[in-house]
PDB file of N, CA and C in Angstrom:
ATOM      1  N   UNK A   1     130.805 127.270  78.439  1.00  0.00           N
ATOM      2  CA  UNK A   1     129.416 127.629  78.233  1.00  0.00           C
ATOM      3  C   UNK A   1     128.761 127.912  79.583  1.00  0.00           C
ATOM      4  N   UNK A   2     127.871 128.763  79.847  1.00  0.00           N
ATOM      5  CA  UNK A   2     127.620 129.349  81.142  1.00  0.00           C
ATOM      6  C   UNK A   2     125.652 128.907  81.053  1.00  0.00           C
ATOM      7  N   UNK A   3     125.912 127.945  82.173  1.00  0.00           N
ATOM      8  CA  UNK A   3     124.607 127.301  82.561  1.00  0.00           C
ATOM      9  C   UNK A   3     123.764 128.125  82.976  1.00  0.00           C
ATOM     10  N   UNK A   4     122.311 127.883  82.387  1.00  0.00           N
ATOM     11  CA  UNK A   4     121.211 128.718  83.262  1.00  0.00           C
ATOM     12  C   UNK A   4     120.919 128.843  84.484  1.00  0.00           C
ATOM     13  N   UNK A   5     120.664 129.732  85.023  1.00  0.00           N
ATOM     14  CA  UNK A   5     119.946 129.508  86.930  1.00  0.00           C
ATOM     15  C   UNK A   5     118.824 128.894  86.624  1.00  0.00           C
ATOM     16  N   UNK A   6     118.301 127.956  85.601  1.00  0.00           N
ATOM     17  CA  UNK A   6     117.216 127.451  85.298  1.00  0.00           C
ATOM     18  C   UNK A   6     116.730 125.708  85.094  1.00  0.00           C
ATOM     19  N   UNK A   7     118.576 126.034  85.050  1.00  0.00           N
ATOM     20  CA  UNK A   7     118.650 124.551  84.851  1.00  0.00           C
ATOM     21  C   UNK A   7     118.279 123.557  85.827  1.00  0.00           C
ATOM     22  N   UNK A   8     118.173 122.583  85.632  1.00  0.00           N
ATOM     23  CA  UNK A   8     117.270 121.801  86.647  1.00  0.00           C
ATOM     24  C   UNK A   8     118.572 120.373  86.723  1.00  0.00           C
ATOM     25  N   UNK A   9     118.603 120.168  88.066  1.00  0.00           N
ATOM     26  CA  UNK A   9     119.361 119.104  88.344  1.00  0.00           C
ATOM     27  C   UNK A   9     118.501 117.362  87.425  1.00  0.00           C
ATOM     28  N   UNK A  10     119.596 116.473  87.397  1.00  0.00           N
ATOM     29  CA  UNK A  10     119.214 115.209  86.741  1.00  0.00           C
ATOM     30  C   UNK A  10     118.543 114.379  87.638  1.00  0.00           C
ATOM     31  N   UNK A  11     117.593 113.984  87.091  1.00  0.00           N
ATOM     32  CA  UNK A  11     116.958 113.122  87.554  1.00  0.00           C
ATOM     33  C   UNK A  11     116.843 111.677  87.832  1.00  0.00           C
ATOM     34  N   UNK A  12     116.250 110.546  88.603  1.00  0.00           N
ATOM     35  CA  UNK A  12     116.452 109.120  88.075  1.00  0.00           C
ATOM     36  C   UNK A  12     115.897 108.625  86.870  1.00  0.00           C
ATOM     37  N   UNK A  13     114.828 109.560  85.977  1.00  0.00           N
ATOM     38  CA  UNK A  13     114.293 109.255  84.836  1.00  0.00           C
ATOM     39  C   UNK A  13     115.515 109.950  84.337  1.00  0.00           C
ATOM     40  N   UNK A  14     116.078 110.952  83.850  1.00  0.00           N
ATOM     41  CA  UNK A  14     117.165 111.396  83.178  1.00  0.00           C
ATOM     42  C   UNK A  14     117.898 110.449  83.029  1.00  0.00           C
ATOM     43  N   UNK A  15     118.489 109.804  84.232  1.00  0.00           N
ATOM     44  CA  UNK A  15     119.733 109.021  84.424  1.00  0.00           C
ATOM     45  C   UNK A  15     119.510 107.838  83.357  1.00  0.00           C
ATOM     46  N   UNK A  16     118.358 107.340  83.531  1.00  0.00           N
ATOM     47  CA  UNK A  16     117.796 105.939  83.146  1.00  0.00           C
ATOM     48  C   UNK A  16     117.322 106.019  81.313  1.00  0.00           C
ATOM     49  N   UNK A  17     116.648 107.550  81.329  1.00  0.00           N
ATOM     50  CA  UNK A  17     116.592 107.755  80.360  1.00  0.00           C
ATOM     51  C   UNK A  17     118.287 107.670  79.102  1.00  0.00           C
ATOM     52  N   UNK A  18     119.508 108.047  79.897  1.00  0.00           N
ATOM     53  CA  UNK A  18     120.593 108.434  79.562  1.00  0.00           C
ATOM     54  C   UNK A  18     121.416 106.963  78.727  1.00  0.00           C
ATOM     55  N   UNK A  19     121.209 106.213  80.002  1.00  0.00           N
ATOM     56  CA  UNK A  19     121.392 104.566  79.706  1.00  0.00           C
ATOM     57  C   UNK A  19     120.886 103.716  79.109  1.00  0.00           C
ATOM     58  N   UNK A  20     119.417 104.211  78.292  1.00  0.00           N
ATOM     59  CA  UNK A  20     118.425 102.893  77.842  1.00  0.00           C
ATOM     60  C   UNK A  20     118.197 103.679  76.611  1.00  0.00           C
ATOM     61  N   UNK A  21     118.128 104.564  76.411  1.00  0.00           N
ATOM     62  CA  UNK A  21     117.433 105.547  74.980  1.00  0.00           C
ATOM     63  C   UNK A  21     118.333 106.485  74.927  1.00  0.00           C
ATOM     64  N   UNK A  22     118.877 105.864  73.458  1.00  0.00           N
ATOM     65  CA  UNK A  22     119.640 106.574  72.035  1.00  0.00           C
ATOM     66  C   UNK A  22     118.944 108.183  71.503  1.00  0.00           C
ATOM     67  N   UNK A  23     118.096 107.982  71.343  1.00  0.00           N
ATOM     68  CA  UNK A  23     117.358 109.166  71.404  1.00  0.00           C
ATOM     69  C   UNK A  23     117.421 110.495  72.233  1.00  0.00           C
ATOM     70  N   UNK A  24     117.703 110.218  73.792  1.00  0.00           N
ATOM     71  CA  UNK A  24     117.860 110.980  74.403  1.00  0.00           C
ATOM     72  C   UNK A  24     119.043 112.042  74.196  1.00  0.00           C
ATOM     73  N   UNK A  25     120.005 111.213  74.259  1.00  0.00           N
ATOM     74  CA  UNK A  25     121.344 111.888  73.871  1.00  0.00           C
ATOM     75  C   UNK A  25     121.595 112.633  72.460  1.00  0.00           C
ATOM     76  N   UNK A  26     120.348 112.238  71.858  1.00  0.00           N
ATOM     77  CA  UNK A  26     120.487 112.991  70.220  1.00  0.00           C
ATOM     78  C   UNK A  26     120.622 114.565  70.402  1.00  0.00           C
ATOM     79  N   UNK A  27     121.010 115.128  69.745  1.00  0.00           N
ATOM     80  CA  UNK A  27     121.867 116.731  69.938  1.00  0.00           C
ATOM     81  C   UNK A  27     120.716 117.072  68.930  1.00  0.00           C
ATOM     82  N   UNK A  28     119.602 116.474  68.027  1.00  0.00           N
ATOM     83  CA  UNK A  28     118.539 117.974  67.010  1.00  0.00           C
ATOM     84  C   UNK A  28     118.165 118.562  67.617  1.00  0.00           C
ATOM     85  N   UNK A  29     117.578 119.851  66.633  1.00  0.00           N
ATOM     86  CA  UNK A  29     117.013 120.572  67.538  1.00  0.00           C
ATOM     87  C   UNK A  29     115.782 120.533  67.223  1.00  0.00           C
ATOM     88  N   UNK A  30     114.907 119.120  66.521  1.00  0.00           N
ATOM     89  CA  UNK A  30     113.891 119.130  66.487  1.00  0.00           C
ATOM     90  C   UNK A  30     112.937 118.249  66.950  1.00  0.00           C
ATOM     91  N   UNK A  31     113.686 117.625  68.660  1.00  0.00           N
ATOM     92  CA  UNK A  31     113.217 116.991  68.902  1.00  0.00           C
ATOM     93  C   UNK A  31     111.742 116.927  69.870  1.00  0.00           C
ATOM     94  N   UNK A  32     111.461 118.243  70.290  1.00  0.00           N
ATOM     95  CA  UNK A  32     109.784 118.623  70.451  1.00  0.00           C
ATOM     96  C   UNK A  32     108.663 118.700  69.376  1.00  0.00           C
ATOM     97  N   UNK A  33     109.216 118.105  67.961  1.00  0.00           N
ATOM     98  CA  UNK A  33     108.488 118.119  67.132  1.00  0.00           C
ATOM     99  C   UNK A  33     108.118 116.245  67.487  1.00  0.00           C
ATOM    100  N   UNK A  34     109.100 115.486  67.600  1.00  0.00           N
ATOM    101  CA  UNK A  34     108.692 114.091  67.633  1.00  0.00           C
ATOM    102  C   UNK A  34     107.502 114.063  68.622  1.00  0.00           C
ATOM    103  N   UNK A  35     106.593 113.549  68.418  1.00  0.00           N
ATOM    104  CA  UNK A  35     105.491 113.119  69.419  1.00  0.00           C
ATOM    105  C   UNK A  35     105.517 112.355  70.347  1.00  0.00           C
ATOM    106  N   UNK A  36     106.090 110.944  69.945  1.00  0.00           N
ATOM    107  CA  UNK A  36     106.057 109.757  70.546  1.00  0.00           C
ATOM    108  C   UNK A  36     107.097 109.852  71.606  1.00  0.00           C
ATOM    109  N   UNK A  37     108.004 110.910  71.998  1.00  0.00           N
ATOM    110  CA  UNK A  37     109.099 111.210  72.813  1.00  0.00           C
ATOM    111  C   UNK A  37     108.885 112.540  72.992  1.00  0.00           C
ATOM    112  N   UNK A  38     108.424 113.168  73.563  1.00  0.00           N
ATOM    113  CA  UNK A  38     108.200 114.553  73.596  1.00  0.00           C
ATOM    114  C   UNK A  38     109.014 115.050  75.187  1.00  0.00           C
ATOM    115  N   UNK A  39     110.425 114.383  75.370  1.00  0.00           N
ATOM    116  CA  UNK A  39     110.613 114.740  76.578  1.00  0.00           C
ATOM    117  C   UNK A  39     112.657 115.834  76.005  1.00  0.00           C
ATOM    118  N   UNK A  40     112.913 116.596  76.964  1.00  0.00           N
ATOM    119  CA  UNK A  40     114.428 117.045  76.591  1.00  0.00           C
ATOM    120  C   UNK A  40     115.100 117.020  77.667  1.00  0.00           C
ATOM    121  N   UNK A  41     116.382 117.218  77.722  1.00  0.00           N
ATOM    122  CA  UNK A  41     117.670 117.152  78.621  1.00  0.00           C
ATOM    123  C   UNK A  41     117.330 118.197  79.510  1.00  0.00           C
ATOM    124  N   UNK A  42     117.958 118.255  80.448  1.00  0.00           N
ATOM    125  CA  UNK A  42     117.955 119.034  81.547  1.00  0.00           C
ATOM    126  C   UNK A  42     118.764 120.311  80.753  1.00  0.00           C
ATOM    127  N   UNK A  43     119.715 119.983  79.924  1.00  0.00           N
ATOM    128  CA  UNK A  43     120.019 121.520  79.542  1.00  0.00           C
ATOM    129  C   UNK A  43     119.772 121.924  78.332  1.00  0.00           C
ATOM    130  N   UNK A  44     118.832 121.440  76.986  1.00  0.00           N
ATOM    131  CA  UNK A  44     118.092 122.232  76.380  1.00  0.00           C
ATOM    132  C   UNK A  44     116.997 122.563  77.014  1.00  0.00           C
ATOM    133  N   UNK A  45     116.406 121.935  78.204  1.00  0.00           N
ATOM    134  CA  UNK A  45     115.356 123.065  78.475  1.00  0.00           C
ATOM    135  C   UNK A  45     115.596 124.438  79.180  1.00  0.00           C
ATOM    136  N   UNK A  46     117.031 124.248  79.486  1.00  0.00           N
ATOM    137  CA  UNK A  46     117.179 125.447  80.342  1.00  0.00           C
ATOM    138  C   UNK A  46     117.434 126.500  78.685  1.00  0.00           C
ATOM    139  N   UNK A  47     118.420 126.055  77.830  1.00  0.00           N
ATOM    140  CA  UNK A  47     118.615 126.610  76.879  1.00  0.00           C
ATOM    141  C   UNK A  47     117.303 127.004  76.141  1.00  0.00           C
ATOM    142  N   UNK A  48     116.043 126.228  76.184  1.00  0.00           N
ATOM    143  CA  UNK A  48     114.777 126.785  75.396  1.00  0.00           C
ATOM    144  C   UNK A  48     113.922 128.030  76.209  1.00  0.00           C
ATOM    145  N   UNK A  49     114.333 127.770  77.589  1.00  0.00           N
ATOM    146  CA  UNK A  49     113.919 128.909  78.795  1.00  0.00           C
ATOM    147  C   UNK A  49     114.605 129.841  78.451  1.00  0.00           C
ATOM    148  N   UNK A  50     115.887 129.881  77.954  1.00  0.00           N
ATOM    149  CA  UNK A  50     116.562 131.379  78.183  1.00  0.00           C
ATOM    150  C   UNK A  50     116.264 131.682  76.759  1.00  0.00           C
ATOM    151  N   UNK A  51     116.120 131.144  75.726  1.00  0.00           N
ATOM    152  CA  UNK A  51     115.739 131.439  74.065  1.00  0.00           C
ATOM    153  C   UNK A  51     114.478 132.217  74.301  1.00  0.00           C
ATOM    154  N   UNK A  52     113.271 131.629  74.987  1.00  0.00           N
ATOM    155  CA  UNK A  52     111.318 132.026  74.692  1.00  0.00           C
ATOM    156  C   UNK A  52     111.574 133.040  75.542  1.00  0.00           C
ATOM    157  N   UNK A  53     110.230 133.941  74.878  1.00  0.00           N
ATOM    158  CA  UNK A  53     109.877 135.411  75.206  1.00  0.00           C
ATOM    159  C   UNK A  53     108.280 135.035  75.991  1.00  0.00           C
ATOM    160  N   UNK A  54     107.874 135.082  77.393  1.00  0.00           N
ATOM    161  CA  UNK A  54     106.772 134.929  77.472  1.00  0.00           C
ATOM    162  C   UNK A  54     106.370 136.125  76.640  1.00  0.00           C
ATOM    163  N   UNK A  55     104.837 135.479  76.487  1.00  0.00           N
ATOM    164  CA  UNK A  55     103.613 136.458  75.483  1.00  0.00           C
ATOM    165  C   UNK A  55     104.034 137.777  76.508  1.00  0.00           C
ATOM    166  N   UNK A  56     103.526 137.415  77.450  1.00  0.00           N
ATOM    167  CA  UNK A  56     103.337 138.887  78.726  1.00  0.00           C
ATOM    168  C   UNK A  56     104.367 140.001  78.272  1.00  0.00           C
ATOM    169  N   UNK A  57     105.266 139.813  77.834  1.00  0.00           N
ATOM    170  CA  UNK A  57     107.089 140.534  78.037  1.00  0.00           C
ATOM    171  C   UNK A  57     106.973 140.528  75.883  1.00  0.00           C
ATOM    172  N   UNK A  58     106.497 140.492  75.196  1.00  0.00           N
ATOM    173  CA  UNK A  58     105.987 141.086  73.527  1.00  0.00           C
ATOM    174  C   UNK A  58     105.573 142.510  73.948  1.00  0.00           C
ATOM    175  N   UNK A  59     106.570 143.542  73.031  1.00  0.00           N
ATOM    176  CA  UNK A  59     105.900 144.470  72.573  1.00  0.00           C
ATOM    177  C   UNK A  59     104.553 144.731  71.782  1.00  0.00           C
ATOM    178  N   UNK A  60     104.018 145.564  71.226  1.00  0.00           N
ATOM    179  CA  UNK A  60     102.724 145.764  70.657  1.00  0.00           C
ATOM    180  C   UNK A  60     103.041 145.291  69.514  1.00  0.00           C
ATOM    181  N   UNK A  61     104.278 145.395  68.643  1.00  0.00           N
ATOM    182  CA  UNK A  61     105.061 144.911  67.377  1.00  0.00           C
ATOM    183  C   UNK A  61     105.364 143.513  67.360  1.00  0.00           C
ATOM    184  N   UNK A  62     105.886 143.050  68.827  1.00  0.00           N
ATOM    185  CA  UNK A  62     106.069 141.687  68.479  1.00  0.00           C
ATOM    186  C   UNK A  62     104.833 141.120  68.902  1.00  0.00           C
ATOM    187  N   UNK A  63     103.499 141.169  69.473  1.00  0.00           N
ATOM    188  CA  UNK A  63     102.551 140.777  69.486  1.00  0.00           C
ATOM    189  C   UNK A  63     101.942 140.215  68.448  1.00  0.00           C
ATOM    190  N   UNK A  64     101.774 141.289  67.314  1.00  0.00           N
ATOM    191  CA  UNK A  64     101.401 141.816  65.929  1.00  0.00           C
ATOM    192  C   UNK A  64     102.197 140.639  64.921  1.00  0.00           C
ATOM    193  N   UNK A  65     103.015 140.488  64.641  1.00  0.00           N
ATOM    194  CA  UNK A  65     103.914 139.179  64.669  1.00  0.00           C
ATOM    195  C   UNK A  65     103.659 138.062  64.559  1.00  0.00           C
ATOM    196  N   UNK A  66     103.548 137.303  65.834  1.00  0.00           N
ATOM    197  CA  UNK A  66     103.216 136.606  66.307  1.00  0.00           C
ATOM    198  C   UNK A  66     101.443 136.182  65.920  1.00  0.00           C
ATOM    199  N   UNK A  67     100.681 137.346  65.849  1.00  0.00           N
ATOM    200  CA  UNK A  67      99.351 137.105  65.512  1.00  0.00           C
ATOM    201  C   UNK A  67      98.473 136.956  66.911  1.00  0.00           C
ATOM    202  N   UNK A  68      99.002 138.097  67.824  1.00  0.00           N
ATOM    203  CA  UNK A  68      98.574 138.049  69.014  1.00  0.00           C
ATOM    204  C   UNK A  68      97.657 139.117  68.930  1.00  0.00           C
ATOM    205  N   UNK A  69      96.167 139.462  68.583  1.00  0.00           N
ATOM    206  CA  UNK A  69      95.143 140.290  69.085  1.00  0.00           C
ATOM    207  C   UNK A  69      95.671 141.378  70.297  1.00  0.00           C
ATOM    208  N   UNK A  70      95.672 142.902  69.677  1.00  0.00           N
ATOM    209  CA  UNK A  70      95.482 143.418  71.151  1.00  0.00           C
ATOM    210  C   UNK A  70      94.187 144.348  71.364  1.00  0.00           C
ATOM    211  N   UNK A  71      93.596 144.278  72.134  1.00  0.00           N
ATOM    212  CA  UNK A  71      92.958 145.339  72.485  1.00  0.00           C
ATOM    213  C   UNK A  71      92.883 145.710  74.046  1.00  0.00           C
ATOM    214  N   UNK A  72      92.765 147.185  74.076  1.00  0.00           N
ATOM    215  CA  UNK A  72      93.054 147.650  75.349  1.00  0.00           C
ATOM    216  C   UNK A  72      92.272 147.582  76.597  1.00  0.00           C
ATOM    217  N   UNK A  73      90.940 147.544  76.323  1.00  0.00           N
ATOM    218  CA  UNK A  73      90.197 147.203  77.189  1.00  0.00           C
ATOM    219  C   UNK A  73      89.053 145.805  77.269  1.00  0.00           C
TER     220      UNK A  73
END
């Protein structure tokens, strides 16, 4: 599997996080929905970076979509 240039090295919260919370290591993919833990691995965020489209970089179609207002001036 070929890592992002985005990825971000581990941290001492990572590390600690890695060793103390079960949670962390959980593989869903719905874990930005939990509130009370709203944190991810160093490599789904690189994986959610290379997935999202900033708004800026939407066509006029995928704007429209999305429910993004355009007007030109």
């Amino acid at each position: 599997m070929k890592l992002s240039k985005w990825l971000r090295e581990e941290d001492e919260a990572d590390k600690w996080l890695r060793e103390h919370d079960p949670y962390y290591l959980d593989k869903s993919n719905f874990k930005r929905k939990h509130e009370d833990r709203p944190y991810e691995t160093p490599k789904q965020e690189a994986r959610r970076r290379d997935m999202e489209i900033p708004f800026s970089s939407l066509s006029l179609n995928q704007s429209k979509e999305a429910g993004i207002e355009y007007n030109k001036y």
